[in-house]
C-alpha atoms as a PDB file:
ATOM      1  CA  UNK A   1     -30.729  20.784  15.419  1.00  0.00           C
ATOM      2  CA  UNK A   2     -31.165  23.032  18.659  1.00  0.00           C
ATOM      3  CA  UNK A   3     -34.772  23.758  17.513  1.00  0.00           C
ATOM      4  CA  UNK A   4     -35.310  20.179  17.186  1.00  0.00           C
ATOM      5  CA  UNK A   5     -33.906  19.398  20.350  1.00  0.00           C
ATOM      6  CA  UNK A   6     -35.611  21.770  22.072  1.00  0.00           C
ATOM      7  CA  UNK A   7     -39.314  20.674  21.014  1.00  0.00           C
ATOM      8  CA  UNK A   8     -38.141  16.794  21.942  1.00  0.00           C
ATOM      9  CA  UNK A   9     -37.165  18.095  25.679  1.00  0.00           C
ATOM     10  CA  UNK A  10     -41.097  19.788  25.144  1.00  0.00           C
ATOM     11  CA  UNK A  11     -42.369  16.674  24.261  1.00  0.00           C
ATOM     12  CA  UNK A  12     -40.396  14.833  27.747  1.00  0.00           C
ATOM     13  CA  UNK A  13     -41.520  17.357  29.700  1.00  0.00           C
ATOM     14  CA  UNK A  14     -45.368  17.253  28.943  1.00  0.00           C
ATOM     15  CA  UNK A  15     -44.410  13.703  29.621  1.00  0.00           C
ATOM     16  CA  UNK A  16     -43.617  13.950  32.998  1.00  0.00           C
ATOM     17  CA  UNK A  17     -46.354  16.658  33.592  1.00  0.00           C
ATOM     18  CA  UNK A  18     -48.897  14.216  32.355  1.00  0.00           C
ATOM     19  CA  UNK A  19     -47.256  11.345  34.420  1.00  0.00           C
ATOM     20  CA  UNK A  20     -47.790  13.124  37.488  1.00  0.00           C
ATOM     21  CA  UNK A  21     -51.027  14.453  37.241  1.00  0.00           C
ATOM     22  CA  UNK A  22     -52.107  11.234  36.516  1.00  0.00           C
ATOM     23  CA  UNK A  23     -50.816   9.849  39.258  1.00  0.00           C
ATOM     24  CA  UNK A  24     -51.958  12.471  41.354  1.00  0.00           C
ATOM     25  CA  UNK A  25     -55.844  11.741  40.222  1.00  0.00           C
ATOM     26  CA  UNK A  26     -54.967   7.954  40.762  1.00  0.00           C
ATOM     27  CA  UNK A  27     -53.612   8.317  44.823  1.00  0.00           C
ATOM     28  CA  UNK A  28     -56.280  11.311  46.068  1.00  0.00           C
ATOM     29  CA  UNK A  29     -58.057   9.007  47.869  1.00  0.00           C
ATOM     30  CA  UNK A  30     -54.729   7.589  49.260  1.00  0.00           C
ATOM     31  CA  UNK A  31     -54.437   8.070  53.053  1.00  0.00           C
ATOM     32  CA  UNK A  32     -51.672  10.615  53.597  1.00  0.00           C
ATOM     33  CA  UNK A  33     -50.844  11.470  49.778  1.00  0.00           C
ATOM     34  CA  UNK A  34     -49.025  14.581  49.212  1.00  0.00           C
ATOM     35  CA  UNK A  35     -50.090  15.715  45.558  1.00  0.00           C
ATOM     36  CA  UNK A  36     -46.787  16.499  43.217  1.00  0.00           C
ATOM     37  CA  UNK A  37     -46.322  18.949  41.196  1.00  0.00           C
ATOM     38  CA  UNK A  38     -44.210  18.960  38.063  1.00  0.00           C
ATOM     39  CA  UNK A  39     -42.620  22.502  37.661  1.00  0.00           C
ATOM     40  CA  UNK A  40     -40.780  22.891  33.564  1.00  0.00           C
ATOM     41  CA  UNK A  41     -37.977  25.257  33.105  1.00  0.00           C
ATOM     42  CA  UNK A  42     -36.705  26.711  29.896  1.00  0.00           C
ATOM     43  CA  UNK A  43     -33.059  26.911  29.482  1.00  0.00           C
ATOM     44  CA  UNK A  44     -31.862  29.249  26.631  1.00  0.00           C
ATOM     45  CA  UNK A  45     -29.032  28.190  24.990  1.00  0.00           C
ATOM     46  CA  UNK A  46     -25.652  29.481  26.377  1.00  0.00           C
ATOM     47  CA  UNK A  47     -27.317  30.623  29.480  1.00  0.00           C
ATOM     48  CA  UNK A  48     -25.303  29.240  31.986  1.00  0.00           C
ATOM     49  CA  UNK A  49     -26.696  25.859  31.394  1.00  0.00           C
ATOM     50  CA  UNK A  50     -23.400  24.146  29.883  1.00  0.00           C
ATOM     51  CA  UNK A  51     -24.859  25.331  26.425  1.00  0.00           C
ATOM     52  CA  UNK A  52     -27.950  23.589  26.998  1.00  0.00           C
ATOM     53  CA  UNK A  53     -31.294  24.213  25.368  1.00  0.00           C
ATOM     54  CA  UNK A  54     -34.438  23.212  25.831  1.00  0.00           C
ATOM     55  CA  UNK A  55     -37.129  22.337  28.732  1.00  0.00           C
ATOM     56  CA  UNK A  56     -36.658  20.419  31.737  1.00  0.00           C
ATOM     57  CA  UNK A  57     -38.677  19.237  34.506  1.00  0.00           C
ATOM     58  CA  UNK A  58     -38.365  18.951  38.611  1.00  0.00           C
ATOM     59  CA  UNK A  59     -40.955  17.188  40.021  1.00  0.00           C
ATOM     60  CA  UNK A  60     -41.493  17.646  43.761  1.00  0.00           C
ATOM     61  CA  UNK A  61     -43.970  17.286  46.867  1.00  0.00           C
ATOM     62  CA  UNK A  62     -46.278  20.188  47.144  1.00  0.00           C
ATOM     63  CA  UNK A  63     -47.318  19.380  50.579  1.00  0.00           C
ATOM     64  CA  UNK A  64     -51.315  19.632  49.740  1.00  0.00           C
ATOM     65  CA  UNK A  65     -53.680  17.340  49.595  1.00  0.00           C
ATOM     66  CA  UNK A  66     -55.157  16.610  45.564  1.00  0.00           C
ATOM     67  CA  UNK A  67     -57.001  19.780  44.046  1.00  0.00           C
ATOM     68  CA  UNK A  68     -59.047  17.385  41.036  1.00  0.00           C
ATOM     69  CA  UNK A  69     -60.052  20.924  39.248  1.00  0.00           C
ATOM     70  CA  UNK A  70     -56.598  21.752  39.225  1.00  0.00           C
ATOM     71  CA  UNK A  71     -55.347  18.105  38.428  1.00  0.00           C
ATOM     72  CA  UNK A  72     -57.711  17.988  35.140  1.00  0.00           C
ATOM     73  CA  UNK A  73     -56.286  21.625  34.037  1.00  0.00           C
ATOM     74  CA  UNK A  74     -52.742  20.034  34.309  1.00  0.00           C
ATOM     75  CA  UNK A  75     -53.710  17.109  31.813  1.00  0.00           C
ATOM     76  CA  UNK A  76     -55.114  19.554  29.575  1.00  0.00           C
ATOM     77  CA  UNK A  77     -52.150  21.812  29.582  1.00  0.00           C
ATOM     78  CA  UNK A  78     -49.640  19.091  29.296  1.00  0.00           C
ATOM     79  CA  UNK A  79     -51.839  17.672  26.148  1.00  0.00           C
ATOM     80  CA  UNK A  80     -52.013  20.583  24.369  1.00  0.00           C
ATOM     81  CA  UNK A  81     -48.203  21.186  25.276  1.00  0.00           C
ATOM     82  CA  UNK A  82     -47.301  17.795  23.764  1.00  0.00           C
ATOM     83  CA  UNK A  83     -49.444  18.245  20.267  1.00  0.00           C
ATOM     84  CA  UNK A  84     -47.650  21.498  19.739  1.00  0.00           C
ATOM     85  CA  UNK A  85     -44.098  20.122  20.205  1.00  0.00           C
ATOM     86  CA  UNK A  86     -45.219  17.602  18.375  1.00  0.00           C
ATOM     87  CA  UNK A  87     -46.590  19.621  15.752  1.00  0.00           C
ATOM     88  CA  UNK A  88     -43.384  22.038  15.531  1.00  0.00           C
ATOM     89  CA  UNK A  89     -41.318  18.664  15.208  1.00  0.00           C
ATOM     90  CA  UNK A  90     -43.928  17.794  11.932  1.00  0.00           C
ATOM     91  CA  UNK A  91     -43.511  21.225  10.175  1.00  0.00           C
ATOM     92  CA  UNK A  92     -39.721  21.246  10.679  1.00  0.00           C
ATOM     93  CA  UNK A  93     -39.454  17.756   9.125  1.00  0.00           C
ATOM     94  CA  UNK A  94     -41.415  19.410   6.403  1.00  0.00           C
ATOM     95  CA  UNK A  95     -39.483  22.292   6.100  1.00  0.00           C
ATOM     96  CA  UNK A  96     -35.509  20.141   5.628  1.00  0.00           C
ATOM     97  CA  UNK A  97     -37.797  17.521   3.095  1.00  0.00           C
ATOM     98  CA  UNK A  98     -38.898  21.021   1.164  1.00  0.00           C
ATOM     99  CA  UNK A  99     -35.529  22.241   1.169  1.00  0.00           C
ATOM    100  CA  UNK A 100     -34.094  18.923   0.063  1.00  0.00           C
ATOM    101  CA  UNK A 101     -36.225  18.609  -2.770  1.00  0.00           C
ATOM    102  CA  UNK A 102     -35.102  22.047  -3.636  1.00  0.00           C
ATOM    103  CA  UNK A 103     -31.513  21.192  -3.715  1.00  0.00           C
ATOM    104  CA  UNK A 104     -31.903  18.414  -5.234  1.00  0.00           C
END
């Protein structure tokens, strides 16, 4: 369940990487916009995070003014970030329904 748990907080976090390139594209033509950035962290599990696993995301001001280049690479990363999680989340399903029809 760790594994699964793990590719869901994936999943969120492409989420919010999306979200905020997004709305970084949408405001750089906004007087005084700060771009954000959305920075992901992996937490292994017993690592001094409570027990936690999986990926989480801080989102914070970067101070600069909207790169588009490097807006459009974000989207792309975050996509491709969310089909494998995704993806992972298929193959384990897979995997248990395999293993039940084994058993069973």
């Amino acid at each position: 369940m760790d594994v699964l748990s793990t590719a869901v907080s994936g999943l969120q976090a492409s989420s919010a990487q999306f979200r905020v390139a997004a709305n970084n594209i949408v405001n750089a033509n906004t007087p005084n916009y700060e771009a954000k950035q959305a920075r992901t962290f992996s937490q292994a599990a017993g690592f001094d995070q409570s027990n936690a696993s999986g990926v989480t995301t801080a989102i914070f001001e970067s101070g600069n003014e909207v790169d588009l280049a490097s807006e459009f690479i974000n989207l792309t990363q975050a996509k491709i970030t969310y089909t494998a999680n995704a993806k992972f989340i298929n193959v384990a399903e897979e995997l248990v329904g395999s293993l039940l029809d084994i058993k069973g």
